[in-house]
Protein backbone atom coordinates (compact mmCIF):
# COMPACT_ATOMS: atom_id res chain seq x y z
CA UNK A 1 -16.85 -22.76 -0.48
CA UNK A 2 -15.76 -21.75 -3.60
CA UNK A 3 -14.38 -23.37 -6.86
CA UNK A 4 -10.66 -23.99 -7.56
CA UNK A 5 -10.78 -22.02 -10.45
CA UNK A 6 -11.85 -19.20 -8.64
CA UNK A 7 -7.52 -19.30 -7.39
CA UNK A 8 -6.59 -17.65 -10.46
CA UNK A 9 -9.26 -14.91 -10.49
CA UNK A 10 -8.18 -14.08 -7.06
CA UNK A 11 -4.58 -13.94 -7.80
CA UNK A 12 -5.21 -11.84 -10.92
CA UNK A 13 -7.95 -9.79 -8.31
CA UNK A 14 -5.09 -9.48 -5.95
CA UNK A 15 -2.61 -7.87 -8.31
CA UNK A 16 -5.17 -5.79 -9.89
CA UNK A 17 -6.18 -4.02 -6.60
CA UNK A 18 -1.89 -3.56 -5.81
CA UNK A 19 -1.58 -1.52 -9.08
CA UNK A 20 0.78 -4.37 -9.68
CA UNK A 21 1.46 -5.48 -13.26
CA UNK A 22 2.33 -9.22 -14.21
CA UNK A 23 6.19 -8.09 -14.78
CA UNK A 24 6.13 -6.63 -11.43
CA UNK A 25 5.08 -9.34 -9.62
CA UNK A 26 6.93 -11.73 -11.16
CA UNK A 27 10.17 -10.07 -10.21
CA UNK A 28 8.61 -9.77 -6.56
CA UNK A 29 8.28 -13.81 -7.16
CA UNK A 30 11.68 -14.07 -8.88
CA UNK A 31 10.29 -15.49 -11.73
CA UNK A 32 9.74 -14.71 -15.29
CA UNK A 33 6.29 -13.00 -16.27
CA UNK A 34 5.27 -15.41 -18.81
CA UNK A 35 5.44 -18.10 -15.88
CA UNK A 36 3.94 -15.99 -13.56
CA UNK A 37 0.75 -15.16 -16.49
CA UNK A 38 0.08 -18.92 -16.76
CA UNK A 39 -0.22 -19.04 -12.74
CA UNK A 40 -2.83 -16.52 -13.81
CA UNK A 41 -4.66 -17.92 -16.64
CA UNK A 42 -4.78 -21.68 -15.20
CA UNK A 43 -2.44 -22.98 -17.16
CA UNK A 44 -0.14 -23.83 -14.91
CA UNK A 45 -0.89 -25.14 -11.05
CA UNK A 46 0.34 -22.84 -8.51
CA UNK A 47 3.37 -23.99 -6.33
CA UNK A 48 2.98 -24.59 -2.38
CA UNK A 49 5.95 -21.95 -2.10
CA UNK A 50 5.00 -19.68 -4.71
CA UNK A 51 1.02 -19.94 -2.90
CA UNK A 52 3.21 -18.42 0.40
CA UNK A 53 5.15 -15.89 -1.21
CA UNK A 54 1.43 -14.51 -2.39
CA UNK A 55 -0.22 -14.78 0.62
CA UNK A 56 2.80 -13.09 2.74
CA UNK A 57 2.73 -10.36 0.07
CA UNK A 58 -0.82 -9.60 0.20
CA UNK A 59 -1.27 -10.03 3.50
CA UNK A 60 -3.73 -12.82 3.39
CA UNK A 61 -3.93 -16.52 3.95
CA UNK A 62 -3.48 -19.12 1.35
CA UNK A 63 -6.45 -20.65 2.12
CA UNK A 64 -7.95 -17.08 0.81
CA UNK A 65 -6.38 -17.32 -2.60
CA UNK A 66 -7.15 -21.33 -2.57
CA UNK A 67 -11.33 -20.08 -2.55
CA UNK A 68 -11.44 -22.13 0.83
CA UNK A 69 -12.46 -19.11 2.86
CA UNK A 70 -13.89 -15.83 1.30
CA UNK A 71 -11.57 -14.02 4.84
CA UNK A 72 -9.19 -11.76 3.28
CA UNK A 73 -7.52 -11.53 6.93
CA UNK A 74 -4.42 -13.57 7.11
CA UNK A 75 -4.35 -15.70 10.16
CA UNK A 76 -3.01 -14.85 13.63
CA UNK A 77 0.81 -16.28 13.87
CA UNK A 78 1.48 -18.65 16.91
């Protein structure tokens, strides 16, 4: 398992790998870009709702961007 810290690195990872840049996804997020950088930098915690937004935008699970599983895959929906 990894480290909590490692949320913001994947985040950041995430983004990176999209060609996205902080501006963009923060108006994906409907948020400003300065919130969305602290997200990024640790600053700020993560909300459970912004967490979902991510992880239904990436196509991945929450638990991925968490560092609970290193399974990009998002899980199967029942």
């Amino acid at each position: 398992m990894t480290n909590n810290g490692n949320v913001y690195h994947r985040i950041r990872a995430l983004r990176e790998d999209h060609d996205l840049t902080q501006k963009e996804i923060s108006k994906i997020l409907n948020m400003s870009q300065t919130g969305y950088s602290k997200y990024e930098t640790g600053e700020n915690d993560i909300p459970t709702k912004i967490l979902i937004q991510l992880a239904k935008y990436y196509h991945t699970s929450v638990d991925y961007l968490l560092g609970i599983t290193d399974i990009s895959e998002p899980y199967e929906q029942k």
